[in-house]
Each structure stands twice: as structure tokens, then as C-alpha cells.
Protein backbone atom coordinates (compact mmCIF):
# COMPACT_ATOMS: atom_id res chain seq x y z
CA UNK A 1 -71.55 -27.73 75.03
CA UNK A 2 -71.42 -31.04 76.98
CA UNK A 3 -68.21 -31.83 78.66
CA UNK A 4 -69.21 -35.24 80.07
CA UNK A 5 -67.74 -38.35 78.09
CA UNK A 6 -70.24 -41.18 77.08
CA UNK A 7 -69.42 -44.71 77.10
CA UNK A 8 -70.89 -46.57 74.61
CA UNK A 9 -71.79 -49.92 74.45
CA UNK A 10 -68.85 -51.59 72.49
CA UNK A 11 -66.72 -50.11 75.30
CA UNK A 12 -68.78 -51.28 77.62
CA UNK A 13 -68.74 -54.77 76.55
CA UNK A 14 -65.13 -54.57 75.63
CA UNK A 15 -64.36 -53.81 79.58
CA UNK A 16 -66.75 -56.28 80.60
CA UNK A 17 -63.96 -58.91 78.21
CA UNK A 18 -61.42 -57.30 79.84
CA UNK A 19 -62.53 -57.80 83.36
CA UNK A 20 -63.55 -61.18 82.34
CA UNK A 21 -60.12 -62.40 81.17
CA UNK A 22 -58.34 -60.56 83.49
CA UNK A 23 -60.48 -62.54 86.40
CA UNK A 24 -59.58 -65.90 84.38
CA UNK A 25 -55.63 -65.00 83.80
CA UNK A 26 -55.37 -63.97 87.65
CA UNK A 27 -57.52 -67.79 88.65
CA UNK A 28 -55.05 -69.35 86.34
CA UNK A 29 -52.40 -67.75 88.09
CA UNK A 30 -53.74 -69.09 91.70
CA UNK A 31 -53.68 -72.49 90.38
CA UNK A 32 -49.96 -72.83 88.99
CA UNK A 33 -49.16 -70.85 92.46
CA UNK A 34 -51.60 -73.85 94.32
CA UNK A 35 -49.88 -76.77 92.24
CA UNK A 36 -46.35 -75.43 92.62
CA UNK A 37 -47.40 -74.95 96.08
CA UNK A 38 -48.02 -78.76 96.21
CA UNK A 39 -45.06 -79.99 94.73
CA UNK A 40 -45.15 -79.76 91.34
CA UNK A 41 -42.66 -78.30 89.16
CA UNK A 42 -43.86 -74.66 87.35
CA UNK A 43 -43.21 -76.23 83.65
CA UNK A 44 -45.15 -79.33 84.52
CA UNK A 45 -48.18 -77.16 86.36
CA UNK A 46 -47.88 -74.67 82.79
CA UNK A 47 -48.14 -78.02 80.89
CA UNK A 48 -51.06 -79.64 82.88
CA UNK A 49 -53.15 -75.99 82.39
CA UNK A 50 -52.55 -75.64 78.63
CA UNK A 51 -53.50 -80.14 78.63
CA UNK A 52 -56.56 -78.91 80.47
CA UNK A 53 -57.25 -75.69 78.07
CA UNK A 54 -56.61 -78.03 74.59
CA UNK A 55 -58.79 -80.76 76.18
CA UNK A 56 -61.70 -78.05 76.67
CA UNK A 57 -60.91 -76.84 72.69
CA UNK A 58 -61.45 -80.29 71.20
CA UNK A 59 -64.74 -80.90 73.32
CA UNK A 60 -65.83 -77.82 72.32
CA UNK A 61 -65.08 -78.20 68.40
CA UNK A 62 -66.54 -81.54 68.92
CA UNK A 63 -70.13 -79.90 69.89
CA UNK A 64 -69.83 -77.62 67.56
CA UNK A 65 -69.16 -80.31 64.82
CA UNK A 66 -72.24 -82.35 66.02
CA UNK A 67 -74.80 -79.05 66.53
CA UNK A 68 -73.71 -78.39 63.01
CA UNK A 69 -74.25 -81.66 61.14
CA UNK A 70 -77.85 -81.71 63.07
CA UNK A 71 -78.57 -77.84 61.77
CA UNK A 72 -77.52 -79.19 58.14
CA UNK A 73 -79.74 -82.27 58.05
CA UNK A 74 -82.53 -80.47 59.76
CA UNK A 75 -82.01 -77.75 57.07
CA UNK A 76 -81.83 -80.53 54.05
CA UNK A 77 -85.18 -82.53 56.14
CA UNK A 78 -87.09 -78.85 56.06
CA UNK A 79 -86.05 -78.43 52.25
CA UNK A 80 -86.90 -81.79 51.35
CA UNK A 81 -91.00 -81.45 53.00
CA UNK A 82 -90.97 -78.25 51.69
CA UNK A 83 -90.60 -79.92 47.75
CA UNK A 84 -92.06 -82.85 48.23
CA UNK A 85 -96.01 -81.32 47.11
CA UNK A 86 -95.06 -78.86 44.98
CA UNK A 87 -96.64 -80.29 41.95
CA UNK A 88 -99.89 -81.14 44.17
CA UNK A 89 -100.36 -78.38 45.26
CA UNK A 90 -99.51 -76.20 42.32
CA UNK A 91 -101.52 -73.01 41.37
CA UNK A 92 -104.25 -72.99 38.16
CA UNK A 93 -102.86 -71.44 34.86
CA UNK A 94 -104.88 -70.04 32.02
CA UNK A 95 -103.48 -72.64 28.64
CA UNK A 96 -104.79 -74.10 26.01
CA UNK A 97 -105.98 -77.51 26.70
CA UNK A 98 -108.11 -80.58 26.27
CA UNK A 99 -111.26 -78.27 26.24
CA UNK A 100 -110.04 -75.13 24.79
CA UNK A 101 -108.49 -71.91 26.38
CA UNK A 102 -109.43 -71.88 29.94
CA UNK A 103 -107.99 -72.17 33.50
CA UNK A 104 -106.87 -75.71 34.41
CA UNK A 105 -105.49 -77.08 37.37
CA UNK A 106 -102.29 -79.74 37.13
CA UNK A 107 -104.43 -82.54 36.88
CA UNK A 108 -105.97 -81.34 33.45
CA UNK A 109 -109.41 -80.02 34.72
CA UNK A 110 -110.65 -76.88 33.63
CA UNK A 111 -112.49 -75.47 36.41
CA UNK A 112 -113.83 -71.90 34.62
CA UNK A 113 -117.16 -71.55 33.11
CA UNK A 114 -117.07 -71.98 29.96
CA UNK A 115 -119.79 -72.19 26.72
CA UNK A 116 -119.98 -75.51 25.01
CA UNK A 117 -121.11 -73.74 21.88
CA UNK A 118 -118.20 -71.27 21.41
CA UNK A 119 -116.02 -74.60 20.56
């Protein structure tokens, strides 16, 4: 029987997150200390951070918004090549037509051999 724990990889990345925020809480931290330091009061430094953190939100929704329109149209431009020669490039089918029962392409051409007599 094995005794020694394994950590898996969702742990692992959930303490890599944790060391990450924890890092980004304690620089937050240093800069209300650094800014009350300098004279400002501790509600105006809280206000300037969360300013700072909303600014960095709307950028970032803004990106988003943009990289998303571009995938859409890019997605609609790809659809829109993709159906543009689908009857020219359609695929023979066996029908009845102009000269009998045969394989013709769109255009109305039978292209299998076929006996004039049998008609």
C-alpha cells in the first residue's frame, strides 16, 4: 500500500492561482501603504486602485468585444466562400434527362456511354 499523497494537476494549478493572487493582493497592499505613505488619504488610495482595476475591466471587455466581432465576420466571410460554388461544383447524379437515363452533370450533359439505338 502506498502512503505517499499525489498532487494532481487541478491542485497544482489551483496553488499556482493562489500564489498568484496572493502575490497581487500583497503588491496591492504595498501600493495603498506607498500612497498613504505619500500623503494621500487610505479611502482616496482604495478609490484610485479600484478606478485603476475598473479602467483595466472596460479595456479588457473592449478587446474582447472587438476580437469577437472580427471572429464573427471572419466566421460569416469563411461561410460565405465556402457557398458561393456549390452549384459549380456540384457532384453528377444518375436522372432522367434530355437524352434518357444516364449520369449528368448540373449543366445538363450526360457524360456516360451510352447506345444511341437503345432510345
Amino acid at each position: 500500500m502506498n502512503i505517499t499523497t499525489r498532487i494532481h494537476k487541478a491542485e497544482r494549478v489551483g496553488r499556482w492561482l493562489s500564489r498568484g493572487w496572493r502575490g497581487y493582493v500583497r503588491g496591492e497592499r504595498q501600493v495603498t501603504g506607498w500612497l498613504t505613505y505619500k500623503g494621500f488619504p487610505v479611502t482616496a488610495a482604495s478609490v484610485l486602485l479600484w478606478t485603476g482595476k475598473l479602467i483595466l475591466l472596460v479595456l479588457l471587455f473592449y478587446a474582447a468585444f472587438w476580437l469577437t466581432l472580427l471572429l464573427v465576420f471572419a466566421m460569416a466571410a469563411a461561410w460565405v466562400v465556402s457557398n458561393a460554388y456549390s452549384d459549380e461544383t456540384s457532384e453528377p447524379e444518375w436522372r432522367n434527362g434530355p437524352a434518357g437515363f444516364g449520369l449528368y452533370t448540373s449543366d445538363e450533359f450526360r457524360i456516360d456511354p451510352h447506345v444511341y439505338d437503345d432510345d
